[in-house]
N, C-alpha and C. Protein backbone atom coordinates (compact mmCIF):
# COMPACT_ATOMS: atom_id res chain seq x y z
N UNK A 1 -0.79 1.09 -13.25
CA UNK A 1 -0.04 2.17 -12.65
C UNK A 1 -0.62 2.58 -11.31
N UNK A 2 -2.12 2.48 -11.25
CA UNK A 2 -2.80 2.90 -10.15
C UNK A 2 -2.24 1.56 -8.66
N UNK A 3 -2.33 0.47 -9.26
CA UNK A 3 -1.63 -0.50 -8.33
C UNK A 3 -0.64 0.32 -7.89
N UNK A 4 0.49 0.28 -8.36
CA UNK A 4 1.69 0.80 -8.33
C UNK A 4 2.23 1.89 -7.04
N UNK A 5 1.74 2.78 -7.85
CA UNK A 5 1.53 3.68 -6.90
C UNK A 5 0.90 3.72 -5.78
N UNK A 6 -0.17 3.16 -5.35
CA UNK A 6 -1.08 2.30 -3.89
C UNK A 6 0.45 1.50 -3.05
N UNK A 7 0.60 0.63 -4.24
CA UNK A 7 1.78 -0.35 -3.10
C UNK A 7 2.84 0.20 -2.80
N UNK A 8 3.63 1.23 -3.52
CA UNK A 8 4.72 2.39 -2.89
C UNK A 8 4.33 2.96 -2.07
N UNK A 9 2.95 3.52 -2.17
CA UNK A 9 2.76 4.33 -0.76
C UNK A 9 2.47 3.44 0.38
N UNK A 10 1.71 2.56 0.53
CA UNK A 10 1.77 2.13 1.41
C UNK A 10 3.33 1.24 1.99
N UNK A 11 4.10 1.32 1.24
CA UNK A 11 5.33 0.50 1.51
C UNK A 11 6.37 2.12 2.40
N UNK A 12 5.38 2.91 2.17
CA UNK A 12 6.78 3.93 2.90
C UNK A 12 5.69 3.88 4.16
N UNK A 13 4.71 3.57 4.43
CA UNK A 13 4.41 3.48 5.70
C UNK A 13 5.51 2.56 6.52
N UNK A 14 5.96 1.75 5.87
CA UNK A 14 6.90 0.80 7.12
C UNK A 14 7.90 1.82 7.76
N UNK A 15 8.33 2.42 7.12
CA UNK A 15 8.94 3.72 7.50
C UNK A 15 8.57 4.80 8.87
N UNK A 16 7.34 4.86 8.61
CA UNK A 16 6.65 5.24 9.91
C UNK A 16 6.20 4.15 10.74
N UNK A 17 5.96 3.17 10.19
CA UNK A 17 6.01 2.43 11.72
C UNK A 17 7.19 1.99 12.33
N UNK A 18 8.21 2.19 11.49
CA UNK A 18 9.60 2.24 11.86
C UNK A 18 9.86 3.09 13.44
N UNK A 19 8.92 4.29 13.35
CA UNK A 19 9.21 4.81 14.83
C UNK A 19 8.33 4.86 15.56
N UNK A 20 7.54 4.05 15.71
CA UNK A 20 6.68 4.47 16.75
C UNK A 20 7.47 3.18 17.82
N UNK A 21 6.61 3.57 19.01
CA UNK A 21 7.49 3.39 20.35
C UNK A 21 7.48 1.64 21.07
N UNK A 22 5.90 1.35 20.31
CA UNK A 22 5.43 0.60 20.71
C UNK A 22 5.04 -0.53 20.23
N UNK A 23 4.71 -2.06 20.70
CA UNK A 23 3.74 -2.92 19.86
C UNK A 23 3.03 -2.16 19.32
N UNK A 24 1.92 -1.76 20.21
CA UNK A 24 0.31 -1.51 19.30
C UNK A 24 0.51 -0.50 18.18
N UNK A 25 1.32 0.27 18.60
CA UNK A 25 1.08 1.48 17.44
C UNK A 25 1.58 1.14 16.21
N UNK A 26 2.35 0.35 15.92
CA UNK A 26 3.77 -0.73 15.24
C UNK A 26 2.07 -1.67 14.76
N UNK A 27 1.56 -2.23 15.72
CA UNK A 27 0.34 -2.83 14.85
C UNK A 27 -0.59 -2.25 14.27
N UNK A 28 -0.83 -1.17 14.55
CA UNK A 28 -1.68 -0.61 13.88
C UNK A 28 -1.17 -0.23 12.61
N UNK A 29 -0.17 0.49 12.35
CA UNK A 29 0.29 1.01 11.07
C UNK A 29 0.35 -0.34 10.65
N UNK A 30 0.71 -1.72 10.58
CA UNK A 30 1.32 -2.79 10.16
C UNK A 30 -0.02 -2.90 9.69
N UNK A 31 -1.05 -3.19 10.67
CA UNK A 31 -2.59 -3.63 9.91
C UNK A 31 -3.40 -2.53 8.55
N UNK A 32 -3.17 -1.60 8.95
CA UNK A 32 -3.15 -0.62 7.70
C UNK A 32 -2.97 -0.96 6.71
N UNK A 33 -1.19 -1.18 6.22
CA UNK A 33 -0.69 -1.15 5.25
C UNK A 33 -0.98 -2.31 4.63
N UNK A 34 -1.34 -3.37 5.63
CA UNK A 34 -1.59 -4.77 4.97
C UNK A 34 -2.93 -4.95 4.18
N UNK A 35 -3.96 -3.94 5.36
CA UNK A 35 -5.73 -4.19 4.41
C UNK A 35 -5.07 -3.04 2.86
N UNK A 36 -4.41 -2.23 3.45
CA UNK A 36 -4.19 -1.71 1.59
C UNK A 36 -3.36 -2.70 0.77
N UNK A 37 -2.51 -3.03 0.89
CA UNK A 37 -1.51 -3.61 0.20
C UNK A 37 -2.75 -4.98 -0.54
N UNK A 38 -3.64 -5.34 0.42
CA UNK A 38 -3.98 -6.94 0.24
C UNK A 38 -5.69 -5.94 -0.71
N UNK A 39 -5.93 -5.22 -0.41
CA UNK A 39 -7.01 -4.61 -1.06
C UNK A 39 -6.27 -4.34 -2.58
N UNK A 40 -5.27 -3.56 -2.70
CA UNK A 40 -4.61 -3.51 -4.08
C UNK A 40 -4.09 -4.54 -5.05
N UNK A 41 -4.36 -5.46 -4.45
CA UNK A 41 -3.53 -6.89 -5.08
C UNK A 41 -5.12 -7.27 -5.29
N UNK A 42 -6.70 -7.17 -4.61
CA UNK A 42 -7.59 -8.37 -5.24
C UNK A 42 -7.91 -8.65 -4.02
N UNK A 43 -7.54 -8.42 -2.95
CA UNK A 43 -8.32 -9.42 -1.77
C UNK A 43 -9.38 -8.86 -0.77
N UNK A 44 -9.92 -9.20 0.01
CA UNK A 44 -10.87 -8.48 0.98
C UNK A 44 -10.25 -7.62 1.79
N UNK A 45 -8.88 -7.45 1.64
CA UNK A 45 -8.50 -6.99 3.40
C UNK A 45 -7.95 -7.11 4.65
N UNK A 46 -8.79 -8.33 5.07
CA UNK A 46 -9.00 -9.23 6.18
C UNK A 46 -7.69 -9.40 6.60
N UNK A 47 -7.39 -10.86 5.46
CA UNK A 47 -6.13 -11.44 5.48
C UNK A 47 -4.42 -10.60 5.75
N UNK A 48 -4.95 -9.67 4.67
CA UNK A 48 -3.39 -8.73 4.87
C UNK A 48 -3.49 -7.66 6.20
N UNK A 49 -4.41 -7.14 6.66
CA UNK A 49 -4.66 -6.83 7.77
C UNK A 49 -3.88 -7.17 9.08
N UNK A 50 -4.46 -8.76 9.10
CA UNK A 50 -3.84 -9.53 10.38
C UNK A 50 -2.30 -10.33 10.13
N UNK A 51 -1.82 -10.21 8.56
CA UNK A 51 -0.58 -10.49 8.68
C UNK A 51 0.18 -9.31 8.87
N UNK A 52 -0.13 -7.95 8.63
CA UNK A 52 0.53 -6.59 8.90
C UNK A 52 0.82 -6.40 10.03
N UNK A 53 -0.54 -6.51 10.86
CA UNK A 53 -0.86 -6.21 12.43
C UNK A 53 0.37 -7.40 12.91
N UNK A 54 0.41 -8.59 12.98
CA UNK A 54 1.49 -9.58 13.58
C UNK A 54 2.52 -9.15 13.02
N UNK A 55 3.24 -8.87 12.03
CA UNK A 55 4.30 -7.90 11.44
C UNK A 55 4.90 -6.85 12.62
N UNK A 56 4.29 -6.26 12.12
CA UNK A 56 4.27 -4.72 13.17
C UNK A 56 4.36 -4.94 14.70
N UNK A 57 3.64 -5.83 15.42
CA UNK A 57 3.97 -7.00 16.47
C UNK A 57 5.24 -7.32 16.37
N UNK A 58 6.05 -8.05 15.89
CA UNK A 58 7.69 -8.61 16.14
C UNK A 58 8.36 -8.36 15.53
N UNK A 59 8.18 -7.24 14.86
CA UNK A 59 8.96 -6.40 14.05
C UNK A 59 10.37 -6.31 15.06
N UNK A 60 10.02 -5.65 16.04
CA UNK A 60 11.06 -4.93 16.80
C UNK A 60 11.76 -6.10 17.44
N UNK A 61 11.19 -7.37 17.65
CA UNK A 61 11.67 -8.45 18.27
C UNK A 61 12.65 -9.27 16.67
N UNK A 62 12.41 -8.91 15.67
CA UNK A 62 13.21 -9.54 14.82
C UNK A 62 14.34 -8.58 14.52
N UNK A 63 13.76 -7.83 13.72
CA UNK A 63 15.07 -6.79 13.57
C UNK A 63 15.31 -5.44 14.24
N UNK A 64 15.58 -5.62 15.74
CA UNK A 64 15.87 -4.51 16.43
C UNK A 64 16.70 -3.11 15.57
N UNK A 65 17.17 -3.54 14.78
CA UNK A 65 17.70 -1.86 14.23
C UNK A 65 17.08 -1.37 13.20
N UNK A 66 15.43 -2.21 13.19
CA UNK A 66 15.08 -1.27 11.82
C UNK A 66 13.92 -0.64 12.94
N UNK A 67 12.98 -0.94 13.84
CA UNK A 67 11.89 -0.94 14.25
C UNK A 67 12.13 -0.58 15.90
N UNK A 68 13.12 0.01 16.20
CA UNK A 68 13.24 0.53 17.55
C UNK A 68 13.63 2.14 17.49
């Protein structure tokens, strides 16, 4: 349950990185949610980190109407 609840919250962060203005800030929340998400599943961090952060990066370049 404790999983659970970790990966919902961090899943409404996309939500807020939903508005911010920019790449970086868009990466930062992205790298966040990923060292939690990848910390709650078993892993170091690291990994979900830098796939969040590149996320949050072309977010706005893939789906312009969720991330602009």
């Amino acid at each position: 349950m404790r999983k659970f609840a970790l990966v919902a919250a961090v899943l409404s962060l996309g939500g807020v990185a939903a508005c911010e203005s920019s790449d970086l800030p868009r990466a930062g929340v992205g790298a966040g949610a990923g060292y939690l998400i990848d910390r709650a599943a078993g892993g170091d961090g690291v990994t979900g980190a830098a796939i969040g952060a590149a996320g949050g990066v072309v977010c706005d370049d893939v789906t312009p109407g969720l991330c602009n």
